[in-house]
C-alpha atoms as a PDB file:
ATOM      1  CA  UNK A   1     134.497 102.350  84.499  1.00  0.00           C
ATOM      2  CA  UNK A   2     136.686 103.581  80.984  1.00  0.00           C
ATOM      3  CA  UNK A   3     134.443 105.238  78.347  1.00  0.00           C
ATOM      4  CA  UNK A   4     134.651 101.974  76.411  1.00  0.00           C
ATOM      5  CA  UNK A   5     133.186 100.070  79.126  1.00  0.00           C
ATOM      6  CA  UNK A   6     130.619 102.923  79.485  1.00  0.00           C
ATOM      7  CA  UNK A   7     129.813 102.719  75.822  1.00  0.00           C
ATOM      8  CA  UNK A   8     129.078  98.935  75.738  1.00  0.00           C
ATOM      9  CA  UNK A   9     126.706  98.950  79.175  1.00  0.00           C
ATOM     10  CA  UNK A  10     124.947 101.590  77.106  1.00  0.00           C
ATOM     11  CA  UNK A  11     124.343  99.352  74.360  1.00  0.00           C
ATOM     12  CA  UNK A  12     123.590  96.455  76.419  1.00  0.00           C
ATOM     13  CA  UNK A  13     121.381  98.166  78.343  1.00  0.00           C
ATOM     14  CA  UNK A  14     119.517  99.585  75.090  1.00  0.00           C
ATOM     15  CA  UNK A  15     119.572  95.798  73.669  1.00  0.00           C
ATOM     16  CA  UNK A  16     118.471  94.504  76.808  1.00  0.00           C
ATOM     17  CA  UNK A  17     114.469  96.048  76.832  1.00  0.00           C
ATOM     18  CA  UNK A  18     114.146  94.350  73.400  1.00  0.00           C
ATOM     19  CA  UNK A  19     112.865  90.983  74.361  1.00  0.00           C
ATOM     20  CA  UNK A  20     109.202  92.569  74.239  1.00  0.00           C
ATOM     21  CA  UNK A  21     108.614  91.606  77.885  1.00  0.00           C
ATOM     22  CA  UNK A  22     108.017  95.415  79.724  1.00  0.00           C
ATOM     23  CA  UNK A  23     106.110  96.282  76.852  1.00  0.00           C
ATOM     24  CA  UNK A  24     103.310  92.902  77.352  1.00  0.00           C
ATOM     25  CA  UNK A  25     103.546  93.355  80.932  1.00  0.00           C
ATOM     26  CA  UNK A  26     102.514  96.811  80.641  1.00  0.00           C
ATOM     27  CA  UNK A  27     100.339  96.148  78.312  1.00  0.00           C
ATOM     28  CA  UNK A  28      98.705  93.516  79.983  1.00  0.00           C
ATOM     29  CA  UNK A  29      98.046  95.450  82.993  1.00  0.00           C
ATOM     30  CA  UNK A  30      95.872  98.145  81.091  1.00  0.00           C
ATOM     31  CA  UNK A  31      93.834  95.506  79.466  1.00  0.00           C
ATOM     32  CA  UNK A  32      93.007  93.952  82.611  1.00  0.00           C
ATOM     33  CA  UNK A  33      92.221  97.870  83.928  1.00  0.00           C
ATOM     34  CA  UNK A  34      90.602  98.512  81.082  1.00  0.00           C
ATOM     35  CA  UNK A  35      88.028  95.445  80.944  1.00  0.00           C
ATOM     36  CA  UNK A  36      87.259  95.387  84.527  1.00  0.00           C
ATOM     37  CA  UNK A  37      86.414  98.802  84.557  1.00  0.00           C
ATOM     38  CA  UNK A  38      84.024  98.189  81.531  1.00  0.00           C
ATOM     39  CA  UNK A  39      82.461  95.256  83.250  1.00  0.00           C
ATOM     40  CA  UNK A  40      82.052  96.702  86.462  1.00  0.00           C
ATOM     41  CA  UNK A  41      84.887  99.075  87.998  1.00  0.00           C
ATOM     42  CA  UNK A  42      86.389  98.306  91.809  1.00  0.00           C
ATOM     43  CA  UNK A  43      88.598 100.335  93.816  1.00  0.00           C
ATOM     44  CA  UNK A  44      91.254  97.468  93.475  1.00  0.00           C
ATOM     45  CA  UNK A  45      91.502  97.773  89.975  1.00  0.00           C
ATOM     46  CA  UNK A  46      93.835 100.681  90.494  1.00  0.00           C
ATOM     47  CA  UNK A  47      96.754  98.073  92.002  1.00  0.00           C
ATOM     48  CA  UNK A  48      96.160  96.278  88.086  1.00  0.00           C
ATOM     49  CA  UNK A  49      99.789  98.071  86.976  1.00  0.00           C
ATOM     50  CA  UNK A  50     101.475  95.235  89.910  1.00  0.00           C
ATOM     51  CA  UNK A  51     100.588  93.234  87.369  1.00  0.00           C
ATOM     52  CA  UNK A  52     103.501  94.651  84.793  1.00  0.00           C
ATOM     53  CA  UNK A  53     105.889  94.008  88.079  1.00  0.00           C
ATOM     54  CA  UNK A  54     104.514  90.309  88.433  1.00  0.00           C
ATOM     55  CA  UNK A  55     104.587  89.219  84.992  1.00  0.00           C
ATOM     56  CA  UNK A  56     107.860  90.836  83.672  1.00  0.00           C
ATOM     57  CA  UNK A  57     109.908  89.163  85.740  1.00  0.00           C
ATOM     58  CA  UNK A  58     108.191  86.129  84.951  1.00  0.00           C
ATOM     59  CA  UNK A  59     108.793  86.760  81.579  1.00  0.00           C
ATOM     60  CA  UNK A  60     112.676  87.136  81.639  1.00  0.00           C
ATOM     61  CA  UNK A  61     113.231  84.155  83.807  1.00  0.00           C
ATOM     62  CA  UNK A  62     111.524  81.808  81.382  1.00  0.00           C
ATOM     63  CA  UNK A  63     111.798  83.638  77.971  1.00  0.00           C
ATOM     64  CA  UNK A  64     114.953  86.117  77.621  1.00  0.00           C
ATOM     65  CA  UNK A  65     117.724  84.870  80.309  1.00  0.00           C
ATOM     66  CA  UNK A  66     117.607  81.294  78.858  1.00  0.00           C
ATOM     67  CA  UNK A  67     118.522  82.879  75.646  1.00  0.00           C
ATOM     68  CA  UNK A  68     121.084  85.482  76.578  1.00  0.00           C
ATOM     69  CA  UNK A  69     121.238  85.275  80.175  1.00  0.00           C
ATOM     70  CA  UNK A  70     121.389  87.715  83.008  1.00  0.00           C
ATOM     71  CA  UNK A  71     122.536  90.646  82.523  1.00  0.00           C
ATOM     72  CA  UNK A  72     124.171  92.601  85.963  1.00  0.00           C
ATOM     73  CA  UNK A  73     124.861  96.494  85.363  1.00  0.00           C
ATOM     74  CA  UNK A  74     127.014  98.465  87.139  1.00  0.00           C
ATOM     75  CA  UNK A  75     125.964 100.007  90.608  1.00  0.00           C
ATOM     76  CA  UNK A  76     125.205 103.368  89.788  1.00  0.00           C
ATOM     77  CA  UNK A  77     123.045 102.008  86.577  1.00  0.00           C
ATOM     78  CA  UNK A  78     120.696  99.231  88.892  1.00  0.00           C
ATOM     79  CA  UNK A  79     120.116 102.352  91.351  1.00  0.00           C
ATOM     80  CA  UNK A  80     118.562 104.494  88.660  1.00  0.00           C
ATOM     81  CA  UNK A  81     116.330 101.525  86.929  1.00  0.00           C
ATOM     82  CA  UNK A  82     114.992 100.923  90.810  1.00  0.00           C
ATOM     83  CA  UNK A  83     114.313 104.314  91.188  1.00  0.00           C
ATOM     84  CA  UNK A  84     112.548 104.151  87.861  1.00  0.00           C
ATOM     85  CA  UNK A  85     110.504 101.236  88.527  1.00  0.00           C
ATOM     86  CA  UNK A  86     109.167 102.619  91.552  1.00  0.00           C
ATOM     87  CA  UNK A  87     108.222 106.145  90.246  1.00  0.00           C
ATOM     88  CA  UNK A  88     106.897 104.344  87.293  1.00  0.00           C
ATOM     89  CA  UNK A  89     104.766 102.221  89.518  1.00  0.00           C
ATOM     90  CA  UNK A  90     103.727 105.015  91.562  1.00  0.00           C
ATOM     91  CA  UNK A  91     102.832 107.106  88.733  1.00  0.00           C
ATOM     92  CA  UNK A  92     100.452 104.064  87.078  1.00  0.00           C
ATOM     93  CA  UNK A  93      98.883 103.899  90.634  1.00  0.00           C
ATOM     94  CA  UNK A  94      98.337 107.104  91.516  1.00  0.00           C
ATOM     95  CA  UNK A  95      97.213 107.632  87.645  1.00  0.00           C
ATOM     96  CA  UNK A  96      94.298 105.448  87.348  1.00  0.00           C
ATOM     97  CA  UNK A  97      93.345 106.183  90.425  1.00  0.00           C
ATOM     98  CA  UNK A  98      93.226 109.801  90.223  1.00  0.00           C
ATOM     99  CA  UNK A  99      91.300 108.760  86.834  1.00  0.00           C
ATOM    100  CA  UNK A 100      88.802 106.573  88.482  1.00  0.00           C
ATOM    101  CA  UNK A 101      88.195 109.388  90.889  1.00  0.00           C
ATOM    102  CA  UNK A 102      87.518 112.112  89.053  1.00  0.00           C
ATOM    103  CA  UNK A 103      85.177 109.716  86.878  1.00  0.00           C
ATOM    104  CA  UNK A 104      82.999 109.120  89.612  1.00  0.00           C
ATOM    105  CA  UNK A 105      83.149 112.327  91.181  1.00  0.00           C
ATOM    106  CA  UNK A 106      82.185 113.792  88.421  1.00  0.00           C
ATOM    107  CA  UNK A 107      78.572 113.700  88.695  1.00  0.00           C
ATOM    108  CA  UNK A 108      79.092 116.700  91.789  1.00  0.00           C
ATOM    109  CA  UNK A 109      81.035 119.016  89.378  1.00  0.00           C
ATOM    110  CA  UNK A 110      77.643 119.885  88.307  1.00  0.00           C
ATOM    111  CA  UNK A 111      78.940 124.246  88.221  1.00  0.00           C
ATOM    112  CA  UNK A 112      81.275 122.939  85.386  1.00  0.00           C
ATOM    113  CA  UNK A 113      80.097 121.013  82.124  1.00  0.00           C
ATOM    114  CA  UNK A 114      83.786 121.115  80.901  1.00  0.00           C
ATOM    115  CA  UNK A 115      85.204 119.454  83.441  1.00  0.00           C
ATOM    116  CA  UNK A 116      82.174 116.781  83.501  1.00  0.00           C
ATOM    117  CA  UNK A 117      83.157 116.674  79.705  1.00  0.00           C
ATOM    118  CA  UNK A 118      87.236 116.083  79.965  1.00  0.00           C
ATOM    119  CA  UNK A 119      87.192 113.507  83.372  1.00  0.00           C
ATOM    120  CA  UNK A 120      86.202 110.766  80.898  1.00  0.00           C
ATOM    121  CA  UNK A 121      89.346 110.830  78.981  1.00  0.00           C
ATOM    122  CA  UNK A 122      91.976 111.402  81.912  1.00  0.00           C
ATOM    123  CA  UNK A 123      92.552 108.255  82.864  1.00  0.00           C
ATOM    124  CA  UNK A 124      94.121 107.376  79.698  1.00  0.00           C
ATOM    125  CA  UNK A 125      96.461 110.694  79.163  1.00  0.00           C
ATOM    126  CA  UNK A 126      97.604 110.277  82.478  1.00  0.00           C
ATOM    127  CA  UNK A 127      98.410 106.809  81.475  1.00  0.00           C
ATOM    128  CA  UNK A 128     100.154 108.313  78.380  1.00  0.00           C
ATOM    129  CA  UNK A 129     102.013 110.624  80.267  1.00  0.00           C
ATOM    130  CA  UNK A 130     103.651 107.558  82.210  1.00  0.00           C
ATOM    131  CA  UNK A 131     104.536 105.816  79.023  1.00  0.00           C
ATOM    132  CA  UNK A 132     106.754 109.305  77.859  1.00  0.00           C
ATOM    133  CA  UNK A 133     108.319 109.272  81.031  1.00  0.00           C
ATOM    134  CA  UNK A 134     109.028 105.455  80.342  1.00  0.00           C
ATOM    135  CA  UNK A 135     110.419 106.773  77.153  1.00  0.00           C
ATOM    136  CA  UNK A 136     112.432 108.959  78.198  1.00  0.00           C
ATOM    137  CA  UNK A 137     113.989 107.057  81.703  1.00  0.00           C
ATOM    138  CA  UNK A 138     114.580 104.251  79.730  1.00  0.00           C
ATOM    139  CA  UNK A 139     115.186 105.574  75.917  1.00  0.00           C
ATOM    140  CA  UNK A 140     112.489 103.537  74.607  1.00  0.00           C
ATOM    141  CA  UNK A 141     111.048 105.732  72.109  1.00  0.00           C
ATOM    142  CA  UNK A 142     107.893 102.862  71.315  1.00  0.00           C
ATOM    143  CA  UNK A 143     106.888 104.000  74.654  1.00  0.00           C
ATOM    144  CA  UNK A 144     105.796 107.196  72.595  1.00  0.00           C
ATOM    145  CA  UNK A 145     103.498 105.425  70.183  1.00  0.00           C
ATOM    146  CA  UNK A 146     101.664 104.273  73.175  1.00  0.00           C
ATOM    147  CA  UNK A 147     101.677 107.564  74.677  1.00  0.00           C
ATOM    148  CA  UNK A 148     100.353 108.720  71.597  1.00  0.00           C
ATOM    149  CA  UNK A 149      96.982 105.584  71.353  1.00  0.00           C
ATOM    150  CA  UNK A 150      96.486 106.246  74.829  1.00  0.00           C
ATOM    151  CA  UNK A 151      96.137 110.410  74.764  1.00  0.00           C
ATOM    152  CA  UNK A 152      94.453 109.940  71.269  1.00  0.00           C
ATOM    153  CA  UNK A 153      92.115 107.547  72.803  1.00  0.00           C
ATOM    154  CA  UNK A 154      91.227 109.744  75.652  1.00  0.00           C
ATOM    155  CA  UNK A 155      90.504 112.586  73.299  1.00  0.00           C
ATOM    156  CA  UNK A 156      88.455 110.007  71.775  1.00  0.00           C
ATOM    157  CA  UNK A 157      86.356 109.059  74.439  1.00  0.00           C
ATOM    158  CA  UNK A 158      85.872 112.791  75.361  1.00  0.00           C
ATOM    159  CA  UNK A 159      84.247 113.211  71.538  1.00  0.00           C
ATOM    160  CA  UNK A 160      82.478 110.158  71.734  1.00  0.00           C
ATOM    161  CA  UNK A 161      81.241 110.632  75.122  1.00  0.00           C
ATOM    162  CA  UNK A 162      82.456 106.673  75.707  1.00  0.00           C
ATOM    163  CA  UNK A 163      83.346 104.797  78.618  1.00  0.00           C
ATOM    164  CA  UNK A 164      87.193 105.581  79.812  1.00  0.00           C
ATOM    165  CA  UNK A 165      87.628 101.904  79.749  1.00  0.00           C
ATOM    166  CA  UNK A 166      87.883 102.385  76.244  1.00  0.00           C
ATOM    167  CA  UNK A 167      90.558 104.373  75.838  1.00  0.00           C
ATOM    168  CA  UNK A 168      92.410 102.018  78.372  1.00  0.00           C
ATOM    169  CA  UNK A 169      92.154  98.917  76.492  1.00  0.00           C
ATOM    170  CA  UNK A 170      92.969 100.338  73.146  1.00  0.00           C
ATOM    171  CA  UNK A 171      96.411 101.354  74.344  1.00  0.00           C
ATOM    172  CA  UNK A 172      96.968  98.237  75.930  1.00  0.00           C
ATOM    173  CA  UNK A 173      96.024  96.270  73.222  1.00  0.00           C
ATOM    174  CA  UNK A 174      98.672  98.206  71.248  1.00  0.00           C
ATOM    175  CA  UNK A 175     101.430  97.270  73.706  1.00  0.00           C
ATOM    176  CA  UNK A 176     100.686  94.314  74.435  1.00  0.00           C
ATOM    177  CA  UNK A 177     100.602  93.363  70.216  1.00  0.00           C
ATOM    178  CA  UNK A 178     104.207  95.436  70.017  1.00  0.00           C
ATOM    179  CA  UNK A 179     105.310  93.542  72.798  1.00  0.00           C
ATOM    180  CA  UNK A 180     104.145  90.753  71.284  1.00  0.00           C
ATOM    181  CA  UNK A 181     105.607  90.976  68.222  1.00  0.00           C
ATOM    182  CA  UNK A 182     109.320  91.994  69.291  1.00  0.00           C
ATOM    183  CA  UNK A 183     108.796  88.593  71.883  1.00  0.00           C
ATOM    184  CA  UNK A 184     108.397  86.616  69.026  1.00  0.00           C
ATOM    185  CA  UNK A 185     111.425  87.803  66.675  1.00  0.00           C
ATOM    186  CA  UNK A 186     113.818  87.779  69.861  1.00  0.00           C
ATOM    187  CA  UNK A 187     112.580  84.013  70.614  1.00  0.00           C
ATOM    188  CA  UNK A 188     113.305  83.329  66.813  1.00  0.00           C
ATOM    189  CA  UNK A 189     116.597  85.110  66.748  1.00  0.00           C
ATOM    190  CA  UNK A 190     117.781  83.930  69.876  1.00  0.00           C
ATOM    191  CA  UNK A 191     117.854  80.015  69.996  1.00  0.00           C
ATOM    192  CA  UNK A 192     117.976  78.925  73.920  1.00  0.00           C
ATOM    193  CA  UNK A 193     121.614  77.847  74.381  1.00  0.00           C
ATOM    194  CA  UNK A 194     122.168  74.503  76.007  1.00  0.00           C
ATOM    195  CA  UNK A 195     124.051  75.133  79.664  1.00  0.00           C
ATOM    196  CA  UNK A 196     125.894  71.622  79.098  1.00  0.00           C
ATOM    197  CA  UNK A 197     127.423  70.397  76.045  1.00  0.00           C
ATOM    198  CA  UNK A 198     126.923  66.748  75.437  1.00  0.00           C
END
Protein backbone atom coordinates (compact mmCIF):
# COMPACT_ATOMS: atom_id res chain seq x y z
CA UNK A 1 0.00 0.00 0.00
CA UNK A 2 1.53 3.77 -1.45
CA UNK A 3 1.53 6.50 1.24
CA UNK A 4 -1.53 7.94 -0.51
CA UNK A 5 -3.44 4.89 -0.03
CA UNK A 6 -2.08 4.83 3.58
CA UNK A 7 -3.21 8.38 4.11
CA UNK A 8 -6.86 7.85 3.00
CA UNK A 9 -7.41 4.34 5.19
CA UNK A 10 -6.24 6.68 7.92
CA UNK A 11 -8.91 9.03 7.35
CA UNK A 12 -11.46 6.52 6.72
CA UNK A 13 -10.68 4.76 9.52
CA UNK A 14 -10.82 8.09 11.75
CA UNK A 15 -14.32 8.93 9.91
CA UNK A 16 -15.47 5.58 10.35
CA UNK A 17 -15.97 5.57 14.61
CA UNK A 18 -18.14 8.69 14.03
CA UNK A 19 -21.52 7.17 13.62
CA UNK A 20 -21.85 7.34 17.60
CA UNK A 21 -22.39 3.56 17.76
CA UNK A 22 -19.05 2.29 20.10
CA UNK A 23 -19.63 5.15 22.12
CA UNK A 24 -23.79 4.00 23.04
CA UNK A 25 -22.72 0.55 23.13
CA UNK A 26 -20.23 1.30 25.64
CA UNK A 27 -22.18 3.39 27.20
CA UNK A 28 -24.97 1.26 27.47
CA UNK A 29 -23.11 -1.46 29.02
CA UNK A 30 -22.07 0.71 32.15
CA UNK A 31 -25.57 1.81 32.69
CA UNK A 32 -26.81 -1.57 32.77
CA UNK A 33 -23.55 -2.32 35.32
CA UNK A 34 -24.19 0.50 36.99
CA UNK A 35 -28.07 0.04 37.84
CA UNK A 36 -27.92 -3.54 38.57
CA UNK A 37 -25.32 -3.10 40.91
CA UNK A 38 -27.44 -0.33 42.67
CA UNK A 39 -30.45 -2.55 42.73
CA UNK A 40 -28.87 -5.53 43.84
CA UNK A 41 -25.25 -6.54 42.47
CA UNK A 42 -24.63 -10.34 40.88
CA UNK A 43 -21.52 -11.90 39.91
CA UNK A 44 -22.84 -11.86 36.22
CA UNK A 45 -23.01 -8.34 36.06
CA UNK A 46 -19.32 -8.29 35.36
CA UNK A 47 -20.01 -10.02 31.60
CA UNK A 48 -22.46 -6.46 31.20
CA UNK A 49 -19.39 -4.90 28.79
CA UNK A 50 -20.63 -8.14 26.05
CA UNK A 51 -23.18 -5.98 25.84
CA UNK A 52 -21.01 -3.07 23.86
CA UNK A 53 -19.94 -6.28 21.53
CA UNK A 54 -23.75 -7.26 21.04
CA UNK A 55 -25.21 -4.02 20.38
CA UNK A 56 -22.49 -2.31 18.21
CA UNK A 57 -22.68 -4.49 15.66
CA UNK A 58 -26.25 -4.26 15.76
CA UNK A 59 -25.95 -0.80 15.43
CA UNK A 60 -23.82 -0.61 12.17
CA UNK A 61 -25.82 -3.16 10.35
CA UNK A 62 -29.04 -1.21 10.71
CA UNK A 63 -27.85 2.44 11.24
CA UNK A 64 -24.28 3.33 9.59
CA UNK A 65 -23.67 0.63 6.62
CA UNK A 66 -27.07 1.52 5.03
CA UNK A 67 -25.77 4.98 4.88
CA UNK A 68 -22.17 4.58 3.84
CA UNK A 69 -21.71 1.01 3.70
CA UNK A 70 -19.07 -1.41 4.76
CA UNK A 71 -16.05 -0.43 5.10
CA UNK A 72 -13.05 -3.45 4.64
CA UNK A 73 -9.43 -2.24 5.83
CA UNK A 74 -6.43 -3.58 4.88
CA UNK A 75 -5.03 -6.83 6.61
CA UNK A 76 -2.58 -5.55 8.82
CA UNK A 77 -5.27 -2.70 10.03
CA UNK A 78 -8.41 -5.53 10.87
CA UNK A 79 -5.57 -7.52 12.89
CA UNK A 80 -4.84 -4.62 15.20
CA UNK A 81 -8.74 -3.47 15.75
CA UNK A 82 -9.27 -7.46 16.75
CA UNK A 83 -6.57 -7.36 18.94
CA UNK A 84 -8.05 -4.20 20.34
CA UNK A 85 -11.43 -5.40 20.81
CA UNK A 86 -10.37 -8.25 22.71
CA UNK A 87 -7.93 -6.48 25.16
CA UNK A 88 -10.58 -3.90 25.42
CA UNK A 89 -13.07 -6.53 26.37
CA UNK A 90 -10.79 -8.18 28.64
CA UNK A 91 -9.83 -5.12 30.34
CA UNK A 92 -13.84 -4.07 30.99
CA UNK A 93 -14.15 -7.69 32.39
CA UNK A 94 -11.47 -8.10 34.38
CA UNK A 95 -12.14 -4.26 35.53
CA UNK A 96 -15.44 -4.45 37.09
CA UNK A 97 -14.75 -7.43 38.35
CA UNK A 98 -11.68 -6.69 40.13
CA UNK A 99 -14.02 -3.60 41.27
CA UNK A 100 -16.82 -5.69 42.50
CA UNK A 101 -14.26 -7.67 44.41
CA UNK A 102 -12.49 -5.48 46.23
CA UNK A 103 -16.01 -3.82 47.13
CA UNK A 104 -17.10 -6.72 48.85
CA UNK A 105 -13.99 -7.78 50.25
CA UNK A 106 -13.59 -4.89 51.71
CA UNK A 107 -15.30 -5.36 54.88
CA UNK A 108 -11.95 -7.94 55.88
CA UNK A 109 -9.41 -5.10 55.18
CA UNK A 110 -10.39 -4.09 58.56
CA UNK A 111 -6.00 -3.29 59.44
CA UNK A 112 -6.51 -0.56 56.70
CA UNK A 113 -9.25 2.31 56.77
CA UNK A 114 -7.64 3.72 53.52
CA UNK A 115 -8.04 1.04 51.55
CA UNK A 116 -11.76 0.42 52.99
CA UNK A 117 -12.00 4.20 51.98
CA UNK A 118 -10.59 4.07 48.10
CA UNK A 119 -12.32 0.32 47.03
CA UNK A 120 -15.56 2.30 46.57
CA UNK A 121 -14.35 4.36 43.77
CA UNK A 122 -12.17 1.69 41.78
CA UNK A 123 -14.50 0.31 39.83
CA UNK A 124 -15.04 3.39 37.96
CA UNK A 125 -11.15 4.53 37.42
CA UNK A 126 -10.46 1.26 36.29
CA UNK A 127 -13.27 1.77 33.94
CA UNK A 128 -11.64 5.14 33.02
CA UNK A 129 -8.47 3.72 32.50
CA UNK A 130 -10.08 1.43 29.67
CA UNK A 131 -11.69 4.36 28.00
CA UNK A 132 -7.81 6.15 27.63
CA UNK A 133 -6.61 3.10 26.30
CA UNK A 134 -9.72 3.24 23.89
CA UNK A 135 -8.43 6.66 23.19
CA UNK A 136 -5.43 6.06 22.45
CA UNK A 137 -5.82 2.40 20.27
CA UNK A 138 -8.30 3.95 18.40
CA UNK A 139 -7.47 7.95 18.39
CA UNK A 140 -10.70 8.79 19.79
CA UNK A 141 -9.84 11.52 22.03
CA UNK A 142 -13.93 11.70 23.47
CA UNK A 143 -12.88 8.52 24.97
CA UNK A 144 -10.92 10.98 27.37
CA UNK A 145 -13.90 12.98 28.52
CA UNK A 146 -15.29 9.75 29.68
CA UNK A 147 -12.17 8.77 31.24
CA UNK A 148 -12.26 11.91 32.87
CA UNK A 149 -16.60 11.50 34.39
CA UNK A 150 -15.70 8.15 35.22
CA UNK A 151 -12.24 8.82 37.47
CA UNK A 152 -13.98 12.11 38.65
CA UNK A 153 -16.91 10.11 39.65
CA UNK A 154 -14.95 7.58 41.52
CA UNK A 155 -13.18 10.30 43.43
CA UNK A 156 -16.61 11.31 44.01
CA UNK A 157 -17.99 8.42 45.49
CA UNK A 158 -14.81 8.05 47.67
CA UNK A 159 -15.80 11.80 49.21
CA UNK A 160 -19.25 11.06 49.37
CA UNK A 161 -18.88 7.72 50.76
CA UNK A 162 -21.68 6.61 47.86
CA UNK A 163 -22.44 3.50 46.27
CA UNK A 164 -19.79 2.64 43.26
CA UNK A 165 -22.81 2.17 41.16
CA UNK A 166 -22.83 5.72 41.08
CA UNK A 167 -19.92 6.56 39.62
CA UNK A 168 -20.72 3.80 36.95
CA UNK A 169 -23.84 5.18 35.69
CA UNK A 170 -22.75 8.74 35.55
CA UNK A 171 -20.08 7.89 33.00
CA UNK A 172 -22.29 5.88 31.10
CA UNK A 173 -24.87 8.21 30.96
CA UNK A 174 -22.27 10.59 29.47
CA UNK A 175 -21.42 8.16 26.65
CA UNK A 176 -24.23 6.96 25.95
CA UNK A 177 -25.76 10.98 25.48
CA UNK A 178 -22.32 11.67 23.25
CA UNK A 179 -23.02 8.70 21.46
CA UNK A 180 -26.24 9.72 21.16
CA UNK A 181 -25.85 12.85 19.89
CA UNK A 182 -23.07 12.14 17.11
CA UNK A 183 -25.87 9.04 16.05
CA UNK A 184 -28.23 11.54 15.42
CA UNK A 185 -26.17 14.20 13.23
CA UNK A 186 -24.58 11.18 11.18
CA UNK A 187 -28.32 9.80 10.54
CA UNK A 188 -29.18 13.49 9.49
CA UNK A 189 -26.11 14.00 7.41
CA UNK A 190 -26.10 10.79 5.88
CA UNK A 191 -29.47 10.09 4.00
CA UNK A 192 -29.74 6.06 3.48
CA UNK A 193 -28.93 5.63 -0.23
CA UNK A 194 -31.34 3.55 -2.23
CA UNK A 195 -29.34 0.13 -3.52
CA UNK A 196 -31.64 0.26 -6.80
CA UNK A 197 -32.48 3.17 -8.79
CA UNK A 198 -35.99 3.20 -10.06
Amino acid sequence: MDGNSKHLEARVFRGNWMDGALDVSAGAALVVTGVFWLTGPTAGQTLAPVLAFVLYPILRSKITEPRIGHVRFAKERRAKLRMAHWIMLSIGVAALGIGIGFYFLRRDAADSDLARTLVPGLPAALVGLMAIGGAIMLGLSRFLVYAAALIIGGVVVILMDAHPGWALLAGGIVATWTGLCLMLQFVREYPVVNSVME
